[in-house]
N, C-alpha and C. Protein backbone atom coordinates (compact mmCIF):
# COMPACT_ATOMS: atom_id res chain seq x y z
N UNK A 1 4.70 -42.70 32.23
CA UNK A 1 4.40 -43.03 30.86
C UNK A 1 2.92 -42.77 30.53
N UNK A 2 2.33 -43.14 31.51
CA UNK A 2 0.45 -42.75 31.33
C UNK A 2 0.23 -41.37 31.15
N UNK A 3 0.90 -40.16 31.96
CA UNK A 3 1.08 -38.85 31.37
C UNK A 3 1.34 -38.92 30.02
N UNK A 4 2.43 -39.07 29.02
CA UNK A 4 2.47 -38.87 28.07
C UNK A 4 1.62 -39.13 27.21
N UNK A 5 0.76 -41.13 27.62
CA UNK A 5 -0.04 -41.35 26.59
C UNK A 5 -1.33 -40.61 26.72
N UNK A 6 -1.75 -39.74 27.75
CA UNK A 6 -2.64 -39.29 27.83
C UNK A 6 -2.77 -37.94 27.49
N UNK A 7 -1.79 -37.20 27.79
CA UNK A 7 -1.35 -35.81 26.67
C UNK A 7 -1.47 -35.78 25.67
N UNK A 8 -1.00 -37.03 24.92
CA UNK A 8 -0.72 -37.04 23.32
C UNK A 8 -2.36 -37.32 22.85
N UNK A 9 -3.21 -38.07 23.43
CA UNK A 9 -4.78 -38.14 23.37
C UNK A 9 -5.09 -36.79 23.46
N UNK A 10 -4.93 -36.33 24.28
CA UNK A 10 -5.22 -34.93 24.31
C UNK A 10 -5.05 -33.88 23.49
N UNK A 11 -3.61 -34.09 22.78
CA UNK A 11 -3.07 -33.00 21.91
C UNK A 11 -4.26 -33.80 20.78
N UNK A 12 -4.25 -34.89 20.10
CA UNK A 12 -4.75 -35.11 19.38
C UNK A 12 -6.31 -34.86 18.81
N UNK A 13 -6.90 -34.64 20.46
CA UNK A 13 -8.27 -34.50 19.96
C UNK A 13 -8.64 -33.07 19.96
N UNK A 14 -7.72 -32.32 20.43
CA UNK A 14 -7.69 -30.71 20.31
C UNK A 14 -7.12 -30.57 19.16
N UNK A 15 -6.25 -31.45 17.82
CA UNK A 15 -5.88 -30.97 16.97
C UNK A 15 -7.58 -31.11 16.21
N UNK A 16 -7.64 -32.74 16.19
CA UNK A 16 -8.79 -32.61 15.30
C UNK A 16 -10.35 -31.97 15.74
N UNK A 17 -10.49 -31.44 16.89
CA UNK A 17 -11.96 -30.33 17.03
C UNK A 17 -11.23 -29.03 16.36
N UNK A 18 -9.93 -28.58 16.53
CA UNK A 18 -9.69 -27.37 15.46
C UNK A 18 -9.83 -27.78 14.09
N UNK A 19 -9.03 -28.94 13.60
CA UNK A 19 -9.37 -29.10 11.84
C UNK A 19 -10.82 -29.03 11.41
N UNK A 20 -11.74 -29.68 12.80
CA UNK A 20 -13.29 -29.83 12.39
C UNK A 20 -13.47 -28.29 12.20
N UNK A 21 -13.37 -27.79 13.10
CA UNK A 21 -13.71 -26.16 13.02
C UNK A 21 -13.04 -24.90 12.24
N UNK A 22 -12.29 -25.44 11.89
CA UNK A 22 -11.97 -25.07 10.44
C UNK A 22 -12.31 -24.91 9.29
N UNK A 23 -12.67 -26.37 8.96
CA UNK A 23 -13.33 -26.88 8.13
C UNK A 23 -14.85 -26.51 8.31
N UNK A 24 -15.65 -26.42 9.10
CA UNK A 24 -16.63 -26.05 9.25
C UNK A 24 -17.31 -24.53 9.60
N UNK A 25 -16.08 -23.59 9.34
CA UNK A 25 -16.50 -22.14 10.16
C UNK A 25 -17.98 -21.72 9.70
N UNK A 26 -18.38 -21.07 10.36
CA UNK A 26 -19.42 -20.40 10.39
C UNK A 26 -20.53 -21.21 10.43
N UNK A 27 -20.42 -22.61 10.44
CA UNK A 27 -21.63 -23.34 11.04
C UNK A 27 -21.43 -23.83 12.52
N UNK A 28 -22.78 -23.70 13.85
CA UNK A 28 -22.77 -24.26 14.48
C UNK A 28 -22.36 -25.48 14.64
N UNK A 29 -21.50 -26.11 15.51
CA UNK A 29 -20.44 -27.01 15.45
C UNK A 29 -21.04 -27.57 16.95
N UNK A 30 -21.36 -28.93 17.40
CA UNK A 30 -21.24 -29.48 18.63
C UNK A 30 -20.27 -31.12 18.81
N UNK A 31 -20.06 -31.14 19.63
CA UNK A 31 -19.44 -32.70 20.08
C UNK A 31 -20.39 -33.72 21.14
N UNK A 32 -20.75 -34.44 20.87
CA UNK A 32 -21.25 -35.68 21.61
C UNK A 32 -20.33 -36.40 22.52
N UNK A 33 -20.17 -36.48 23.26
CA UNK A 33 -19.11 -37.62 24.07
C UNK A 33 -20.11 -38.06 24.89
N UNK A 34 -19.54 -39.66 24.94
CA UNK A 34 -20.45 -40.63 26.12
C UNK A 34 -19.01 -41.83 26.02
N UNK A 35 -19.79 -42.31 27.81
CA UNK A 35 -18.79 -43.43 27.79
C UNK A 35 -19.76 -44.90 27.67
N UNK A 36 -19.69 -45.78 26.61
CA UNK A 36 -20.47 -46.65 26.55
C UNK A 36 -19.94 -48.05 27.50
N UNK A 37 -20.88 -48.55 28.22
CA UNK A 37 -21.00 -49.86 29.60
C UNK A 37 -21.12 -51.05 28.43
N UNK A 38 -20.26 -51.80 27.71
CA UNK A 38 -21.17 -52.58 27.14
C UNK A 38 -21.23 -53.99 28.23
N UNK A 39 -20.20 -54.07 29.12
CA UNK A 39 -20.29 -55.09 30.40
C UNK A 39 -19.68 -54.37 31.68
N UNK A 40 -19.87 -55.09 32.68
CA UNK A 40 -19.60 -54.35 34.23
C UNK A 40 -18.21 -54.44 33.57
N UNK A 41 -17.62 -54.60 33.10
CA UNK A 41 -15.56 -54.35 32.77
C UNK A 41 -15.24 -53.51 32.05
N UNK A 42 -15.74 -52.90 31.26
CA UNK A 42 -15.45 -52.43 30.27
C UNK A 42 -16.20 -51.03 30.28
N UNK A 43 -15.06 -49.93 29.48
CA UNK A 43 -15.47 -48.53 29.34
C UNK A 43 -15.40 -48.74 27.71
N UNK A 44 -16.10 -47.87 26.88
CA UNK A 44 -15.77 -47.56 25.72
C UNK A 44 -16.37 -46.19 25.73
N UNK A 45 -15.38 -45.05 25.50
CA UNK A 45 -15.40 -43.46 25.42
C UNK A 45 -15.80 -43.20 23.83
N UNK A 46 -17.03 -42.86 23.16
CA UNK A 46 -17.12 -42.00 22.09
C UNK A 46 -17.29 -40.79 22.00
N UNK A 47 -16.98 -39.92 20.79
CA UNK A 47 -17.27 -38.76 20.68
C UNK A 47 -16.93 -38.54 18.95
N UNK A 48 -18.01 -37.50 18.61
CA UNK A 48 -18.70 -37.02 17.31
C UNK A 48 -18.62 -36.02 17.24
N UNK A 49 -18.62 -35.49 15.98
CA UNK A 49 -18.88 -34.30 15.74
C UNK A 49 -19.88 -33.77 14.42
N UNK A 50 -20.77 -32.97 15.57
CA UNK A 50 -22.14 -32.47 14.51
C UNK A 50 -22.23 -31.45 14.08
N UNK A 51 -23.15 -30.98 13.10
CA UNK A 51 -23.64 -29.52 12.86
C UNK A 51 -25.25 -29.59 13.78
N UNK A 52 -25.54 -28.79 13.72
CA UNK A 52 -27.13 -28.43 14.09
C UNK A 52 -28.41 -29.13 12.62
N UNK A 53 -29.10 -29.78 13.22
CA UNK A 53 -30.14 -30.42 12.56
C UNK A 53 -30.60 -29.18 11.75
N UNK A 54 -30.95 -29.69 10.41
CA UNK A 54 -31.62 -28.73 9.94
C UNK A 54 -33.25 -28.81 9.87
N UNK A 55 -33.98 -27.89 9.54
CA UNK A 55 -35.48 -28.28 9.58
C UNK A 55 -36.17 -29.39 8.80
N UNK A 56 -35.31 -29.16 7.62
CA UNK A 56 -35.80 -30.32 6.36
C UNK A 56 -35.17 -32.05 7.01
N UNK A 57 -34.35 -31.79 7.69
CA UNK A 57 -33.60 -33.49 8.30
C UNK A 57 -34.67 -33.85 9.25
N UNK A 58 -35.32 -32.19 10.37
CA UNK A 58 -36.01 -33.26 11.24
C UNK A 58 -37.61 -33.42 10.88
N UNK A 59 -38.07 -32.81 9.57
CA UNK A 59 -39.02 -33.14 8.91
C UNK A 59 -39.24 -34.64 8.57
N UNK A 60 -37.83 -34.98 8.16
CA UNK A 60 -37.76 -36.28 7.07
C UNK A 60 -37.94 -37.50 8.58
N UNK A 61 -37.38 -36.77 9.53
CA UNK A 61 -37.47 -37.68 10.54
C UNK A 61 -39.02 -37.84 11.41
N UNK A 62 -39.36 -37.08 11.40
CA UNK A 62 -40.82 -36.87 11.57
C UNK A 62 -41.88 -37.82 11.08
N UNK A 63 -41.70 -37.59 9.30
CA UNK A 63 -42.24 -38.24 8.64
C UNK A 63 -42.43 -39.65 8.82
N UNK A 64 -40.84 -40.18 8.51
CA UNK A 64 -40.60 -41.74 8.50
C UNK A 64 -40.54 -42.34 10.00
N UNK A 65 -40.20 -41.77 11.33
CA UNK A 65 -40.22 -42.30 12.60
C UNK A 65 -41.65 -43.57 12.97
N UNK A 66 -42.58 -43.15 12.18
CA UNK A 66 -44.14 -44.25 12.94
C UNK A 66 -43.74 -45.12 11.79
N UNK A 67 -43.21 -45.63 10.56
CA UNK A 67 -42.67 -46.65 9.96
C UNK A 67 -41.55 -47.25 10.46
N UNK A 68 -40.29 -46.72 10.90
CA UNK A 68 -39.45 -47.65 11.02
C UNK A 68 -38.65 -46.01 12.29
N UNK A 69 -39.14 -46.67 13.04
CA UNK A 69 -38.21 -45.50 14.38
C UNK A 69 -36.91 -45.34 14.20
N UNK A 70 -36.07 -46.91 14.37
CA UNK A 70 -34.44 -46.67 14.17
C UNK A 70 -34.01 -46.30 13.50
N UNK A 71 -34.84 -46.71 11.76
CA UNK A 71 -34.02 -46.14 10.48
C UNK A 71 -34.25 -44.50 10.43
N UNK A 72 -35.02 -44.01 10.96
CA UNK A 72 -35.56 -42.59 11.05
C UNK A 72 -34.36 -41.74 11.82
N UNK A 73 -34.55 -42.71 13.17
CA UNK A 73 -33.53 -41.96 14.02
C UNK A 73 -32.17 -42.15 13.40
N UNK A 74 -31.35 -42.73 12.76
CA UNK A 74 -30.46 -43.20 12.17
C UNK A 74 -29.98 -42.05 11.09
N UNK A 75 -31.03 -42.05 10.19
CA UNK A 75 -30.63 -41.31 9.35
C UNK A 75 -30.50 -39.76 9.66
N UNK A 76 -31.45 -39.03 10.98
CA UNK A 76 -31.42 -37.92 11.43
C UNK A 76 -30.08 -37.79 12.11
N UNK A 77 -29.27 -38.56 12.74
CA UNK A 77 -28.47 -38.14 13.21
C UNK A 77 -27.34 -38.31 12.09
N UNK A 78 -27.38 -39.50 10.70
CA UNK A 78 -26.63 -39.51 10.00
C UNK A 78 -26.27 -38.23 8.94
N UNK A 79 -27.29 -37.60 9.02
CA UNK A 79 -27.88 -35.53 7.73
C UNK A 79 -26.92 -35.02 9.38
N UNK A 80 -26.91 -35.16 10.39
CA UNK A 80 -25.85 -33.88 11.09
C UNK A 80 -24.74 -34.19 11.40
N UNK A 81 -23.99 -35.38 11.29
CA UNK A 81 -22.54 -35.50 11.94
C UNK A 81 -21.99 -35.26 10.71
N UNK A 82 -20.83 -34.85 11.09
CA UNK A 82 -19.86 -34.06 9.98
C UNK A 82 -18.55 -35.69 9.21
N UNK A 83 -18.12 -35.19 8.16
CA UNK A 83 -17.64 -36.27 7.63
C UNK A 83 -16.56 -36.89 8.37
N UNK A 84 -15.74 -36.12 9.13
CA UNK A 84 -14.55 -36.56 10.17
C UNK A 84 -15.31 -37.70 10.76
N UNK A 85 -16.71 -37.66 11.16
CA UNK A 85 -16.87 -38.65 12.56
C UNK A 85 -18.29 -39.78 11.90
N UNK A 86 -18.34 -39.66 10.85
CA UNK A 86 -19.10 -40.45 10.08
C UNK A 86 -18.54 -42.06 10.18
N UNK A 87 -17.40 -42.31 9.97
CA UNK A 87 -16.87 -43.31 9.61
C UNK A 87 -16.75 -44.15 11.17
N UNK A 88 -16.55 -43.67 12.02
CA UNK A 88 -16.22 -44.09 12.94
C UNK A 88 -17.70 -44.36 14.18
N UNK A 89 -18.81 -43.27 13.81
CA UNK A 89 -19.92 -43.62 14.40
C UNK A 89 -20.62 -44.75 13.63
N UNK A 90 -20.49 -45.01 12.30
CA UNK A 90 -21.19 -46.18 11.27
C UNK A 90 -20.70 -47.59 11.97
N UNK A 91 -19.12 -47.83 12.39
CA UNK A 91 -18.32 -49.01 13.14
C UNK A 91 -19.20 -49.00 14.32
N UNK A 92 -19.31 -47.70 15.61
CA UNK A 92 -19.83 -47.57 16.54
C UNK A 92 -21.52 -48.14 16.68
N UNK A 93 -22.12 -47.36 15.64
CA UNK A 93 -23.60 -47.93 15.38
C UNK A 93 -23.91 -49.72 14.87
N UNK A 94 -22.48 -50.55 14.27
CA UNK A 94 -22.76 -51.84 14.13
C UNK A 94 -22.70 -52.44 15.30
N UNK A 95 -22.33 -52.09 15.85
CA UNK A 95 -21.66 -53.09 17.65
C UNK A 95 -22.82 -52.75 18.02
N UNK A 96 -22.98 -51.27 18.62
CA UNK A 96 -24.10 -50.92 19.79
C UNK A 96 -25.08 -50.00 18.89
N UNK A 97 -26.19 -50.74 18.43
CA UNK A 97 -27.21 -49.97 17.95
C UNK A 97 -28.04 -49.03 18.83
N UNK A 98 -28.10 -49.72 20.01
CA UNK A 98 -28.70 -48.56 20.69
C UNK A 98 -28.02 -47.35 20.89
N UNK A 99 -26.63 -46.70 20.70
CA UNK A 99 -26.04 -45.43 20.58
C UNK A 99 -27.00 -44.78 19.48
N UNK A 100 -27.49 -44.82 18.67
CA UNK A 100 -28.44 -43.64 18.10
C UNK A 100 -29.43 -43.58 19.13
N UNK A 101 -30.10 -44.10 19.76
CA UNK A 101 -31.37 -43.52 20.32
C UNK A 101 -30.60 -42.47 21.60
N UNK A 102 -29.41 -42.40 22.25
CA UNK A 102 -28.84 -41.32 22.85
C UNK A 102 -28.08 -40.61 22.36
N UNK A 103 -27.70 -40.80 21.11
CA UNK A 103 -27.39 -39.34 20.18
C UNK A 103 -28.38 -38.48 19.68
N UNK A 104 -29.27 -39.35 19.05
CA UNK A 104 -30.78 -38.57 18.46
C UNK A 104 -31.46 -37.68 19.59
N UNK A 105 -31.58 -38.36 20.75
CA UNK A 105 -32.07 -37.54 21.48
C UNK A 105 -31.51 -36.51 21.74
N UNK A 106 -29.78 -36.13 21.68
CA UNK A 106 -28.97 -34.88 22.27
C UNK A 106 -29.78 -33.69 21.08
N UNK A 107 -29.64 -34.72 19.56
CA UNK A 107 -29.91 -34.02 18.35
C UNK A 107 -31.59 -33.03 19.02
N UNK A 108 -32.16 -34.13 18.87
CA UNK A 108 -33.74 -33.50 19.37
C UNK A 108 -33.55 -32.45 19.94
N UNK A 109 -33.13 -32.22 21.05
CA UNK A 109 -32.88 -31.54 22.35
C UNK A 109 -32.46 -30.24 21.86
N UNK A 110 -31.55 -30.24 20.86
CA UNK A 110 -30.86 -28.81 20.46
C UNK A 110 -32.28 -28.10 19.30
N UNK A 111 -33.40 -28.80 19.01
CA UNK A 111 -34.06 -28.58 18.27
C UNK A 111 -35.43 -28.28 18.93
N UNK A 112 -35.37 -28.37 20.53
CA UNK A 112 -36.29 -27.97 21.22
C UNK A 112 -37.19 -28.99 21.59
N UNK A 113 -36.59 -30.20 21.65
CA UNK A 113 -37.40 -30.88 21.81
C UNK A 113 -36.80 -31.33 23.63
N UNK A 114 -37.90 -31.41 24.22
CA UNK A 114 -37.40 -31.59 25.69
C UNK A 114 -38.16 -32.69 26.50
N UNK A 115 -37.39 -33.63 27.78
CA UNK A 115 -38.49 -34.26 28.03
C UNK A 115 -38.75 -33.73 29.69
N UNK A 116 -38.79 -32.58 29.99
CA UNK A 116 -39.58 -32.30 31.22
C UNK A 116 -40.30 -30.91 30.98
N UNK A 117 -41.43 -30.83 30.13
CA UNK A 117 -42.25 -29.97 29.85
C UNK A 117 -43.05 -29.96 31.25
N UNK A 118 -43.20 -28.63 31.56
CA UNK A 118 -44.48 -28.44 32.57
C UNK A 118 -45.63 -28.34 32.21
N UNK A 119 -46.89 -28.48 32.52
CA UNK A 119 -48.43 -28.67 32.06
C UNK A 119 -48.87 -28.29 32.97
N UNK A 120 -49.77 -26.73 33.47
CA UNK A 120 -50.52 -26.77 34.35
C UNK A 120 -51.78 -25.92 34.47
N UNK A 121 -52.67 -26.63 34.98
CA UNK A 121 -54.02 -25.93 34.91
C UNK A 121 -54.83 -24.98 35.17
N UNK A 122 -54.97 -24.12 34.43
CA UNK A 122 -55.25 -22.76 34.83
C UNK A 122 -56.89 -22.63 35.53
């Protein structure tokens, strides 16, 4: 029986990354998945779906981050997830607020932002 219910998860989330990509052709398209610990018992599996940050989103995030970091990071990742996964990361973001600061960062990351830069002295 766990085969089936786990196929049918399966068929399901391969239907909806095609409707996303459908719906979205010709824009860069990514997925987020993480499994969130909120106690040693418990798994909770998310996953999103984004476009690529645009320059003007991580401007705005730029700007406002030394006033209010979370609402900054919040709203940068809120300008790239696509409307399918809006609704369900807004539920996700009331429970566990800290899930934006490891989405924002995936966001960053595709925007060149990295955290093992080398520095060395010539």
């Amino acid at each position: 029986m766990d085969n089936i219910t786990t196929r049918t998860a399966e068929n399901a989330a391969v239907t909806e990354e095609q409707k996303v990509k459908e719906k979205y052709a010709g824009e860069k398209l990514y997925t987020i998945s993480m499994i969130l610990h909120p106690d040693d018992d418990t798994d909770y599996p998310v996953k999103y779906f984004f476009k690529r940050p645009g320059n003007p989103s991580y401007n705005r995030y730029v700007k406002t981050a030394s006033k209010d970091m979370l609402g900054a990071l919040k709203a940068f990742v809120f300008d790239a997830v696509v409307e399918e996964s809006k609704a369900q990361l807004e539920r996700d973001l009331e429970e566990y607020p800290a899930l934006a600061l490891g989405v924002g960062e995936k966001l960053l990351n595709m925007m060149g932002l990295s955290d093992l830069p080398n520095l060395k002295k010539l």
